[in-house]
C-alpha atoms as a PDB file:
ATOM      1  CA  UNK A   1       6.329   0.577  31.581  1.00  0.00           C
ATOM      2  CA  UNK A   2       4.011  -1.717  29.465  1.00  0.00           C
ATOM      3  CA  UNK A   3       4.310  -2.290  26.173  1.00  0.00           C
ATOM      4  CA  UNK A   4       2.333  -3.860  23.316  1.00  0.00           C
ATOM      5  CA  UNK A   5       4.337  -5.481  20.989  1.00  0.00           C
ATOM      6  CA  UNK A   6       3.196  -7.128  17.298  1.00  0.00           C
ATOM      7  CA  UNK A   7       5.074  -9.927  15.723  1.00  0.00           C
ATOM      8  CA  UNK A   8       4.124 -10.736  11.892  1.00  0.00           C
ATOM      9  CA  UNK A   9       5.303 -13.863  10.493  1.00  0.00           C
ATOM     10  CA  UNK A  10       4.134 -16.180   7.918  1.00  0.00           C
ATOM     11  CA  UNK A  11       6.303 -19.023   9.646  1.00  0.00           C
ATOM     12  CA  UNK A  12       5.151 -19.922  13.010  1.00  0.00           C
ATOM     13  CA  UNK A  13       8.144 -21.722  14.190  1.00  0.00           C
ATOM     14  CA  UNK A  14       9.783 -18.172  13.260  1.00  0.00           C
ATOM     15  CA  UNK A  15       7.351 -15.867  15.016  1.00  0.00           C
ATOM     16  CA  UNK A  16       7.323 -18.427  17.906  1.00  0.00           C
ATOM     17  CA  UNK A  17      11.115 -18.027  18.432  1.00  0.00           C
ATOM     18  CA  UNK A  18      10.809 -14.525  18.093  1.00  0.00           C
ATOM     19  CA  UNK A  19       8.065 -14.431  20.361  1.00  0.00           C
ATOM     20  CA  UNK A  20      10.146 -16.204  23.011  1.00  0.00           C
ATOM     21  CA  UNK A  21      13.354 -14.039  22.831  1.00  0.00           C
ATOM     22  CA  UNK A  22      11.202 -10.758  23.060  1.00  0.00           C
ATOM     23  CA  UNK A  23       9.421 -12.137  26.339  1.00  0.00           C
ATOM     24  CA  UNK A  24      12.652 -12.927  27.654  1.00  0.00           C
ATOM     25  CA  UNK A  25      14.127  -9.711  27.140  1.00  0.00           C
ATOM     26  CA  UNK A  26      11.455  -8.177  28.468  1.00  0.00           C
ATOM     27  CA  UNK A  27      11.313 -10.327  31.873  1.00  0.00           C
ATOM     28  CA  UNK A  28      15.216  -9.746  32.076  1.00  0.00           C
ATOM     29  CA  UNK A  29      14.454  -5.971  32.070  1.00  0.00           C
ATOM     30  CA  UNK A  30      11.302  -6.256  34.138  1.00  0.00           C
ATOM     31  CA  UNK A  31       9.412  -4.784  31.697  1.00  0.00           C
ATOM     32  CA  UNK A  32       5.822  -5.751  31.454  1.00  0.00           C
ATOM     33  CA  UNK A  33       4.808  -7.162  28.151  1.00  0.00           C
ATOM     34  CA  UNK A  34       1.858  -7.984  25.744  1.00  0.00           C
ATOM     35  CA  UNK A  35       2.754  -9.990  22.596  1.00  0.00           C
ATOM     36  CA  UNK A  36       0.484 -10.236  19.602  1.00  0.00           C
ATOM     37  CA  UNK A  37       1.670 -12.245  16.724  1.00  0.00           C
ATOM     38  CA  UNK A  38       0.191 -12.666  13.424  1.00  0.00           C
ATOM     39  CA  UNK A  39       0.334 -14.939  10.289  1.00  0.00           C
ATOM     40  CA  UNK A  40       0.326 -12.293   7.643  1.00  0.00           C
ATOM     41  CA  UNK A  41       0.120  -8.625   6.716  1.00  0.00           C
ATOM     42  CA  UNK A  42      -3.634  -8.852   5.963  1.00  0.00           C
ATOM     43  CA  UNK A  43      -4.088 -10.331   9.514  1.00  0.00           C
ATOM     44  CA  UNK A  44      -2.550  -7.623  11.099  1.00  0.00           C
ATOM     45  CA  UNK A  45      -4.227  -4.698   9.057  1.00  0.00           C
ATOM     46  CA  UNK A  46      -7.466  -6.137   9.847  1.00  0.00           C
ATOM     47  CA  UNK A  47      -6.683  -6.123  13.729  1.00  0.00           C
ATOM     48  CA  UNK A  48      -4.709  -2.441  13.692  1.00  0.00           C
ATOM     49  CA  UNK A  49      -7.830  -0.004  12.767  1.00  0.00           C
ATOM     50  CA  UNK A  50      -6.441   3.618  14.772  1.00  0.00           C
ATOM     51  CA  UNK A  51      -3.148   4.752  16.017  1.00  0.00           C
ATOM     52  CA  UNK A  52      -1.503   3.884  19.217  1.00  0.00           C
ATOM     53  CA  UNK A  53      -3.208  -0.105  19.676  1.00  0.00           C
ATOM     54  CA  UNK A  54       0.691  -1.211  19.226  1.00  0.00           C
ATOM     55  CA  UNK A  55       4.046   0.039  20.422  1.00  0.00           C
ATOM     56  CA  UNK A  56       6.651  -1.962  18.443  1.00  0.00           C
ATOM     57  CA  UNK A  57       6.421  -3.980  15.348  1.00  0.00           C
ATOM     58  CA  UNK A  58       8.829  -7.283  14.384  1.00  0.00           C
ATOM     59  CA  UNK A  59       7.499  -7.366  10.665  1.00  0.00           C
ATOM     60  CA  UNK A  60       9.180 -10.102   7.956  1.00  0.00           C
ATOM     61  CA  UNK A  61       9.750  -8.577   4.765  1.00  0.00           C
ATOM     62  CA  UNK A  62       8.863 -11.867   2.586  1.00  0.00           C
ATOM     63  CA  UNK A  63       5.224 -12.669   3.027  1.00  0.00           C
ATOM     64  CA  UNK A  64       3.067 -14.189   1.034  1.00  0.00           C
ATOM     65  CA  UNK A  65       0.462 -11.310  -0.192  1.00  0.00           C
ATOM     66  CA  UNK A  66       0.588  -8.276   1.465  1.00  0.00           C
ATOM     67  CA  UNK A  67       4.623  -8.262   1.910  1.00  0.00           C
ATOM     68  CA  UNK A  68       6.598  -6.880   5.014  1.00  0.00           C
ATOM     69  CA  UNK A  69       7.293  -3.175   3.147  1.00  0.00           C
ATOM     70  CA  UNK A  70       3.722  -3.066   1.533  1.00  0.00           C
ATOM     71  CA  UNK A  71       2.110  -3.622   4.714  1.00  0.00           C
ATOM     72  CA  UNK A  72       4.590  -1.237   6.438  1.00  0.00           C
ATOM     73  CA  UNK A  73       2.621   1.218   4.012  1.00  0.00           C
ATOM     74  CA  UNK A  74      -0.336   0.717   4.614  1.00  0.00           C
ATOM     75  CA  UNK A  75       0.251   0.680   8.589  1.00  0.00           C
ATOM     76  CA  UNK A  76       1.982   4.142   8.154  1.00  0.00           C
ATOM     77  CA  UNK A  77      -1.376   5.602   6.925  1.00  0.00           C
ATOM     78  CA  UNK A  78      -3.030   4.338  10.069  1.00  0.00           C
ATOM     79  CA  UNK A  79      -0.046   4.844  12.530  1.00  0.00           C
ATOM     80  CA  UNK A  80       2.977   6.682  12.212  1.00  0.00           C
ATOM     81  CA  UNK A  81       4.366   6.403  15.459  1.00  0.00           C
ATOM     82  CA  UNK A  82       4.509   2.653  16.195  1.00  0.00           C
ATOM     83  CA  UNK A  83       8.142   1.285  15.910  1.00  0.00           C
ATOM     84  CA  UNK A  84       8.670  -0.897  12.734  1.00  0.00           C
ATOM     85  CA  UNK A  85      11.540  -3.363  13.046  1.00  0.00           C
ATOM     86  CA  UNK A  86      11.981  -5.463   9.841  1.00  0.00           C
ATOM     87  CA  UNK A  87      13.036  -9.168   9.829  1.00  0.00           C
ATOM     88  CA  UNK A  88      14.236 -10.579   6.641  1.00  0.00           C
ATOM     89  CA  UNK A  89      17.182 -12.570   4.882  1.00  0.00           C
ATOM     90  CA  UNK A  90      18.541  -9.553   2.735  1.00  0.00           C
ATOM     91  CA  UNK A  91      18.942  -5.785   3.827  1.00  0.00           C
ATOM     92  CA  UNK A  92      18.780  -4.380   0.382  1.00  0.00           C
ATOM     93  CA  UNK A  93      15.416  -2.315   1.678  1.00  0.00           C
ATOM     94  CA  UNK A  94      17.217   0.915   2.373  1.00  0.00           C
ATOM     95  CA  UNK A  95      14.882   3.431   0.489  1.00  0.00           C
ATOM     96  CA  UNK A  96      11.916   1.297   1.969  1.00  0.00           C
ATOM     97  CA  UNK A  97      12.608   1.608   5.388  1.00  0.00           C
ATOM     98  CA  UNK A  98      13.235   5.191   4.931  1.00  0.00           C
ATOM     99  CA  UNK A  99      10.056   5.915   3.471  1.00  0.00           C
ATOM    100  CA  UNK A 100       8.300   4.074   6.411  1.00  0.00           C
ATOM    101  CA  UNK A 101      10.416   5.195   8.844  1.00  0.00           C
ATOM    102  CA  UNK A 102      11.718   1.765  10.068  1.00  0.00           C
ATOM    103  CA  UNK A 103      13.423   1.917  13.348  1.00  0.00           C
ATOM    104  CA  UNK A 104      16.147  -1.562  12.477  1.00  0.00           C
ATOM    105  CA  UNK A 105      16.574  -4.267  10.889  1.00  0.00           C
ATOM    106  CA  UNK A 106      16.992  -7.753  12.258  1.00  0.00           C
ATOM    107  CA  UNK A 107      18.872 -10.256   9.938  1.00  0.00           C
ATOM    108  CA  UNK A 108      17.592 -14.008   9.580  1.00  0.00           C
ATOM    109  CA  UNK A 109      18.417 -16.285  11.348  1.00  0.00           C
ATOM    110  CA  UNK A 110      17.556 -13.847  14.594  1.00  0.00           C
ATOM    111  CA  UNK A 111      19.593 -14.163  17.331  1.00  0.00           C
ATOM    112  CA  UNK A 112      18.810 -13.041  21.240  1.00  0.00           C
ATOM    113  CA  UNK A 113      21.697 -10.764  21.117  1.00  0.00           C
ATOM    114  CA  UNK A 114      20.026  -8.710  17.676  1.00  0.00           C
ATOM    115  CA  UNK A 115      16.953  -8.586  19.668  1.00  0.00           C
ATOM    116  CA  UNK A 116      18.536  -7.581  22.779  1.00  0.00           C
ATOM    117  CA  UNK A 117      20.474  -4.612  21.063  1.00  0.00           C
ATOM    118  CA  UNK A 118      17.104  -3.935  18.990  1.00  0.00           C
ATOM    119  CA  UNK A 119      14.938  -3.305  22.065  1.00  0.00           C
ATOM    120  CA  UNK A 120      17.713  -1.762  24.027  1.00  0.00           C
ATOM    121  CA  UNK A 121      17.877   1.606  21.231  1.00  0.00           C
ATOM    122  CA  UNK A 122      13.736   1.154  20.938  1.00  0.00           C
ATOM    123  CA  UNK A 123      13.188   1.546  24.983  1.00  0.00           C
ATOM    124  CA  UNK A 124      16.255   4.301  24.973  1.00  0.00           C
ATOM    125  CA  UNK A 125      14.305   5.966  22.519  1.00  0.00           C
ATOM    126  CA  UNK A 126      11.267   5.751  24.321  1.00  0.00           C
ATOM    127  CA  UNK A 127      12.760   6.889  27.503  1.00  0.00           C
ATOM    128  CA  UNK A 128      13.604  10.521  25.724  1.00  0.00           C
ATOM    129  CA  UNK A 129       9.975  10.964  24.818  1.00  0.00           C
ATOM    130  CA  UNK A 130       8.482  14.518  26.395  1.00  0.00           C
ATOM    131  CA  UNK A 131       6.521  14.302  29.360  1.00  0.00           C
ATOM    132  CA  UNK A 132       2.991  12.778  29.396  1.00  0.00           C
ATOM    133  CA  UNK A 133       0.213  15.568  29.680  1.00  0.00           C
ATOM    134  CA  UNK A 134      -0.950  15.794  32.798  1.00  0.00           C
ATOM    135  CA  UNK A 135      -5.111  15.848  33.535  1.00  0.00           C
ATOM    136  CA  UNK A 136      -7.958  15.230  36.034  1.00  0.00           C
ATOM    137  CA  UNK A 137     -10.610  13.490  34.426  1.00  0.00           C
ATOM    138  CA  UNK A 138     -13.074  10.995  36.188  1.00  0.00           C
ATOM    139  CA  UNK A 139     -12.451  11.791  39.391  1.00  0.00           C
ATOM    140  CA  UNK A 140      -8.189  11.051  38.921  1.00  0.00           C
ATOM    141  CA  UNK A 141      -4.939  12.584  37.459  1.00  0.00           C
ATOM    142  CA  UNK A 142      -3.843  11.000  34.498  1.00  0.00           C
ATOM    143  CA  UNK A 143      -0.788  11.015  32.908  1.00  0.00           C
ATOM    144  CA  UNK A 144      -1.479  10.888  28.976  1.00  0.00           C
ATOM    145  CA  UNK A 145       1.782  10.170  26.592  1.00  0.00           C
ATOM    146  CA  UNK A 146       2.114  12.914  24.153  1.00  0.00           C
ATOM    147  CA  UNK A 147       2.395  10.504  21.103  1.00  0.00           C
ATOM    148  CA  UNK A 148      -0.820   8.645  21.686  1.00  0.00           C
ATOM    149  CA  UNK A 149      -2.870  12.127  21.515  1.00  0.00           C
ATOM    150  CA  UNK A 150      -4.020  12.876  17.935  1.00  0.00           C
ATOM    151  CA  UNK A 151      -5.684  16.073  18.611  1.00  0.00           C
ATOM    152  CA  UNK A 152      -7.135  18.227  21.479  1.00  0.00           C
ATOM    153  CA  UNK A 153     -10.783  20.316  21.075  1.00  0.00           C
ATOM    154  CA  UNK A 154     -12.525  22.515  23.287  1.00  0.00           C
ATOM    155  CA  UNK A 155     -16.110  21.667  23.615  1.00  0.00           C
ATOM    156  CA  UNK A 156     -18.037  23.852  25.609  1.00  0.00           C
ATOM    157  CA  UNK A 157     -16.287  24.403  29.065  1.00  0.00           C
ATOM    158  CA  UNK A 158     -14.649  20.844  28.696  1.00  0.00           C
ATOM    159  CA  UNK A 159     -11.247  19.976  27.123  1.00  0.00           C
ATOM    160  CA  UNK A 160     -11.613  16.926  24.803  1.00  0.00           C
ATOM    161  CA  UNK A 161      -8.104  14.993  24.320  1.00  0.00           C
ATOM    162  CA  UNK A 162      -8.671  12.239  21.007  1.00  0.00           C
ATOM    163  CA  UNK A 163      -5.815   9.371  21.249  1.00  0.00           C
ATOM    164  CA  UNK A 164      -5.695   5.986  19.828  1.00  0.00           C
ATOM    165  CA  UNK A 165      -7.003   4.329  22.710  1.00  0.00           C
ATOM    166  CA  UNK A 166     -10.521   6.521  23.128  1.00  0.00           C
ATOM    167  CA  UNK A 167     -10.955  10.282  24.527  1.00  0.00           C
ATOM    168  CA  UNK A 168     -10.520  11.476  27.613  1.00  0.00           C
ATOM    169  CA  UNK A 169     -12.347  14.485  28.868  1.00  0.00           C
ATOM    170  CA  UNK A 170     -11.597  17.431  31.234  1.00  0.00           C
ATOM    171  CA  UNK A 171     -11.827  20.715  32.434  1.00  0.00           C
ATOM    172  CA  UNK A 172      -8.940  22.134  31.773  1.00  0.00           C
ATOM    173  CA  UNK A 173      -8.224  25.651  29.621  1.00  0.00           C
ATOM    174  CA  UNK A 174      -6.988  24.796  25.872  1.00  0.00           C
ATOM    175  CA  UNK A 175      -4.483  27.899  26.345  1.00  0.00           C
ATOM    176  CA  UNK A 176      -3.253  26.043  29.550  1.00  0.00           C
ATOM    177  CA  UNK A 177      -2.614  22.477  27.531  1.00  0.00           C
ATOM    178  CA  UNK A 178      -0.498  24.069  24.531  1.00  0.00           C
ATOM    179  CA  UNK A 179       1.892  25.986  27.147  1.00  0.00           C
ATOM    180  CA  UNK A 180       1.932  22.571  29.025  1.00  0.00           C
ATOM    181  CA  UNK A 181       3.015  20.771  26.225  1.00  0.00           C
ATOM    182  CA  UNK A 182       6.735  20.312  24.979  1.00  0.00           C
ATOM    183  CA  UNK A 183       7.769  20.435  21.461  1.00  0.00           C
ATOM    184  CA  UNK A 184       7.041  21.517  18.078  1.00  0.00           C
ATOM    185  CA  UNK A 185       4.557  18.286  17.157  1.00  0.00           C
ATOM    186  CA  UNK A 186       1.500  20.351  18.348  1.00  0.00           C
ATOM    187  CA  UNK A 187       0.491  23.454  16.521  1.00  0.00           C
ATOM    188  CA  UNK A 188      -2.337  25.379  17.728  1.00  0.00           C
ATOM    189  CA  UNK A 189      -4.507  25.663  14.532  1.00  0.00           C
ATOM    190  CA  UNK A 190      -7.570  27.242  15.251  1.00  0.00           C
ATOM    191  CA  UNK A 191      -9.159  29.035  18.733  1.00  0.00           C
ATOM    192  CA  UNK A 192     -10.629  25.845  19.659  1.00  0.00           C
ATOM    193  CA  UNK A 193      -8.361  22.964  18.364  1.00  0.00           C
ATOM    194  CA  UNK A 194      -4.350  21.948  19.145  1.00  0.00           C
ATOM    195  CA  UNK A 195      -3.340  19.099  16.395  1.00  0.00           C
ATOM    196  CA  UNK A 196      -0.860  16.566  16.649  1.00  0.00           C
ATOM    197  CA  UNK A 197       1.301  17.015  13.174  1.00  0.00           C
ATOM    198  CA  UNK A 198       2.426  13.505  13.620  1.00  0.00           C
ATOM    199  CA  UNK A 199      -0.861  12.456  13.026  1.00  0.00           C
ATOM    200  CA  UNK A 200      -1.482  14.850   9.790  1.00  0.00           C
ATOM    201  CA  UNK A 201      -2.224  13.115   6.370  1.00  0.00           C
ATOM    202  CA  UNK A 202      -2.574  15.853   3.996  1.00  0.00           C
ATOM    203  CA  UNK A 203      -4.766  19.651   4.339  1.00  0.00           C
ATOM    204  CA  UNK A 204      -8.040  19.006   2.757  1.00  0.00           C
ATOM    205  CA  UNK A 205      -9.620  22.943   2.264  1.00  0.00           C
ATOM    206  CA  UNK A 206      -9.436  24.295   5.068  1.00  0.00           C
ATOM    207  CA  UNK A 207      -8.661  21.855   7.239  1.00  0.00           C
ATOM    208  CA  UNK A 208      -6.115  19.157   8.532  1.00  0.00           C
ATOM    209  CA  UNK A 209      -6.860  15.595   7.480  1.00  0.00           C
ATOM    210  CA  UNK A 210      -5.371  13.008  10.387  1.00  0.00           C
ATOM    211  CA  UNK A 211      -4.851   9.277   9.772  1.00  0.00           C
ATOM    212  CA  UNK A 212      -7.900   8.076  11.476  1.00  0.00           C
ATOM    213  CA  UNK A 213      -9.787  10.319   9.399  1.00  0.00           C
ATOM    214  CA  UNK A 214     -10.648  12.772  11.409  1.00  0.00           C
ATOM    215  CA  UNK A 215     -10.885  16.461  10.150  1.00  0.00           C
ATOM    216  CA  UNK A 216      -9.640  19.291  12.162  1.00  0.00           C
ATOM    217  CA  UNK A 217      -9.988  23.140  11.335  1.00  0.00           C
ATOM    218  CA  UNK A 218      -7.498  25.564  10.020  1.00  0.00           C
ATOM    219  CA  UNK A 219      -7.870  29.001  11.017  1.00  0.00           C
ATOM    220  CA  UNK A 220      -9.264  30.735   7.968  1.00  0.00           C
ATOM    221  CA  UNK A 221      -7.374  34.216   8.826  1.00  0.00           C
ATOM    222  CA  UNK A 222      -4.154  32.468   9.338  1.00  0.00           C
ATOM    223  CA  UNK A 223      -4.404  29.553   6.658  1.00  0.00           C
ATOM    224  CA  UNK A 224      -1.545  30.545   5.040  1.00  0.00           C
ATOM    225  CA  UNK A 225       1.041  30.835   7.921  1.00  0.00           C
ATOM    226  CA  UNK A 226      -0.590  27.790   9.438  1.00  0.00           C
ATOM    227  CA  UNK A 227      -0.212  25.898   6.161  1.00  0.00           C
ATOM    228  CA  UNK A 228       3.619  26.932   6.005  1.00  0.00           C
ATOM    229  CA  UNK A 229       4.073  26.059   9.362  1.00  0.00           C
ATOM    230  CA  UNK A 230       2.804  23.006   8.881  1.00  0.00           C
ATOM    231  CA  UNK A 231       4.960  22.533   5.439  1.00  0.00           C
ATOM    232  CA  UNK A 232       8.139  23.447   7.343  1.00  0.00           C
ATOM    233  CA  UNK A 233       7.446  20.974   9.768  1.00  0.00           C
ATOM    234  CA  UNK A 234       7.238  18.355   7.538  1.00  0.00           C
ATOM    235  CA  UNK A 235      10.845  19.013   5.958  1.00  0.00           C
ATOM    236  CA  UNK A 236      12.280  18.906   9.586  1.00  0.00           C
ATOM    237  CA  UNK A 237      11.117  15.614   9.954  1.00  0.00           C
ATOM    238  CA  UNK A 238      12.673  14.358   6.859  1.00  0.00           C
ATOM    239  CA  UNK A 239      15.614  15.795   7.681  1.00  0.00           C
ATOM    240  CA  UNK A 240      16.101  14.749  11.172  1.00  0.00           C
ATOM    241  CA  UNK A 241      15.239  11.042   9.986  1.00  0.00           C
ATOM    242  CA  UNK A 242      17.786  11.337   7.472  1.00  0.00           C
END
C-alpha cells in the first residue's frame, strides 16, 4: 500500500512535527509513504485541481485566510473521497465536520499516540474498501481502486475508465464492468456510461454534473427513475454518515 498524504499548516514547526510522527507511523507499519505539506489553504487548493491526487488530509482549522473548514469546502467540491482529519485547539466544529465529512479530529498539542490511533481507523477503513476493478490495458492487468474511478464510457469497441489520476483504456464490455463491480456507488445511467455517484455534484438537464466538471448523460426514457435513484442515494449517504 502507498499512500499520499497532505499536511496543511500555517506553522512550520507544527506541520514539521506532524510530518515526522506520520512518517514514523508509517515506517512502523511498513507502509510506503508520500508527504506533502503546505503553508496554507490557498497553497493547497492551488496544488489539488481533480479527485484522487491525495489520500489523507491533516488540515488546521485556524489559518490565516482560507481557514481549515472553509478550505475543507472548497476541497469537497473537487474531492469527496480524500480523508479530512482536522487539527485544531478547540473541537467545537461538530456541524462542520459533518458537512465535510471529516474522518477525526486531532487535538493541539498532537501527540504520536492521536496520530497513531488516527491512522490506525483511516487504514482499517481503507482495508474494507471493495475490490479494485480488474483490466488489461497496455499490454498488463491492472488493478484500478473503485474510489479513484469517476466514471466509465464506452467509446467505440473500447471501454474508457476516467479517475483522478488520468484514463485508462480497454477492451472490455461495459455490461461486463457494472456486474464486476461491487456496491451501490455506480449506477448505470445511460447505454453507454456507468457513473460514480460519489463523484456527482448536482443533475444539470439531462445529465449528471461530476466534481471535475465533467458531464455525463442521463437516459432520457428513464430520467425520472434514474433521477430518484440517484436522490435516494444521496439520503443513504447522509444517513450512514450520521
Amino acid at each position: 500500500m502507498e499512500l499520499t498524504i497532505g499536511i496543511c499548516d500555517d506553522l512550520q514547526e507544527e506541520r514539521v512535527a506532524l510530518a515526522k510522527m506520520v512518517r514514523a507511523y508509517c515506517q512502523s507499519r511498513e507502509v510506503a509513504v508520500r508527504l506533502r505539506l503546505f503553508s496554507s489553504g490557498e497553497e493547497l487548493l492551488a496544488d489539488i485541481q481533480r479527485p484522487g491526487q491525495m489520500n489523507i488530509l491533516f488540515l488546521d482549522i485556524y489559518m490565516p485566510g482560507l481557514s481549515g473548514v472553509d478550505t475543507a469546502r472548497r476541497l469537497r467540491k473537487v474531492d469527496k473521497r480524500c480523508a479530512i482529519v482536522f487539527a485544531t485547539t478547540s473541537t467545537d466544529h461538530g456541524m462542520e465536520s459533518f458537512e465535510v465529512t471529516a474522518s477525526d479530529y486531532l487535538v493541539k498539542p498532537i501527540r504520536m499516540d492521536d496520530v497513531a490511533r488516527a491512522m490506525d481507523w483511516l487504514l482499517e477503513r481503507a482495508a474494507q474498501e471493495p475490490r479494485p476493478l480488474s483490466v488489461y490495458a497496455d499490454g498488463e492487468w491492472r488493478q484500478i481502486p473503485l474510489a479513484s474511478i469517476l466514471y466509465i464510457e464506452i467509446l467505440g469497441h473500447h471501454v474508457h475508465i476516467h479517475t483522478g489520476g488520468g484514463d485508462v483504456v480497454a477492451r472490455r464490455g461495459l455490461d461486463d464492468l457494472a456486474a464486476s463491480i461491487e456496491g451501490e456507488d455506480f449506477l448505470r445511467c445511460h447505454r453507454s456510461y456507468l457513473v460514480n455517484l460519489n463523484y456527482v455534484r448536482g443533475i444539470e438537464g439531462c445529465d449528471f454534473r461530476l466534481t471535475d466538471g465533467s458531464l455525463v448523460p442521463i437516459r432520457s426514457g428513464d430520467f425520472p427513475a434514474l433521477r430518484d435513484q440517484f436522490i435516494s442515494w444521496t439520503y443513504r449517504k447522509a444517513w450512514a454518515r450520521a
